[in-house]
Protein backbone atom coordinates (compact mmCIF):
# COMPACT_ATOMS: atom_id res chain seq x y z
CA UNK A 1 125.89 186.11 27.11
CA UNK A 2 126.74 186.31 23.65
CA UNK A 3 124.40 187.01 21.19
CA UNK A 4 125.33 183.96 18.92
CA UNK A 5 124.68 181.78 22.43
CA UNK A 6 121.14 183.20 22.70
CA UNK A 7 120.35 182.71 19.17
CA UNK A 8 121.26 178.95 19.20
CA UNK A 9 119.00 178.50 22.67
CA UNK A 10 116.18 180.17 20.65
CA UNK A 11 116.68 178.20 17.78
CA UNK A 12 115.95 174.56 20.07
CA UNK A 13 113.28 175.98 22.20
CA UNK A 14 111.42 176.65 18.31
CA UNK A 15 111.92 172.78 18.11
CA UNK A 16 115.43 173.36 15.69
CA UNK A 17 118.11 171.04 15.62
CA UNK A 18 121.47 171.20 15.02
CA UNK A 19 122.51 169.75 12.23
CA UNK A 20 126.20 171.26 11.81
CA UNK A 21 128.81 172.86 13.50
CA UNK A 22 131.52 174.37 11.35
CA UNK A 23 134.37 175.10 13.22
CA UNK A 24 136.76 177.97 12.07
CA UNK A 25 135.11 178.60 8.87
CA UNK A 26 134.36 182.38 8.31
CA UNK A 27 136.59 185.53 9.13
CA UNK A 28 134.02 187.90 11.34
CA UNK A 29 135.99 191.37 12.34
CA UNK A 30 139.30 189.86 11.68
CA UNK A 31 139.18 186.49 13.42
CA UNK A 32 138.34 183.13 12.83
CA UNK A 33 134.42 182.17 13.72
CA UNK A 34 132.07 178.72 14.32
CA UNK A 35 129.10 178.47 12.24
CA UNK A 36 125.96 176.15 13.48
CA UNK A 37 123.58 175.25 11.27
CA UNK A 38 119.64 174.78 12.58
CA UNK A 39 117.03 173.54 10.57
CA UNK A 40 113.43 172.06 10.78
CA UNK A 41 111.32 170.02 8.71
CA UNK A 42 108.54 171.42 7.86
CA UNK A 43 105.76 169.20 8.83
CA UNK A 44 107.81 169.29 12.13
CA UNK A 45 106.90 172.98 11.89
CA UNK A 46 103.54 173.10 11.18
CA UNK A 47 102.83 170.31 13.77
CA UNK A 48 104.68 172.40 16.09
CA UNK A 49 102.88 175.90 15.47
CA UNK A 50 98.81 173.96 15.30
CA UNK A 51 99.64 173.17 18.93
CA UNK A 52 101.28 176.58 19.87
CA UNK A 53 99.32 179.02 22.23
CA UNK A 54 100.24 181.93 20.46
């Protein structure tokens, strides 16, 4: 799995969303390459990390 895949997963299971997917729009060792964008709010953060185990 690639590592870009596993980063996105880890970015939703921390409660992330998705708020962009950029298709094509950097050169990354000489090809074309997606970018996603993730992001949080942060009261959606600290709500989230009160109620964590860990």
């Amino acid at each position: 799995m690639p590592t870009r895949t596993r980063s996105a997963r880890l970015m939703a299971r921390l409660g992330m969303r998705r708020e962009a997917h950029h298709v094509a729009s950097y050169l990354f060792a000489g090809e074309w390459a997606d970018q996603l964008v993730f992001a949080i709010l942060d009261h959606e953060w600290q709500s989230r990390t009160r109620t964590s185990p860990w």
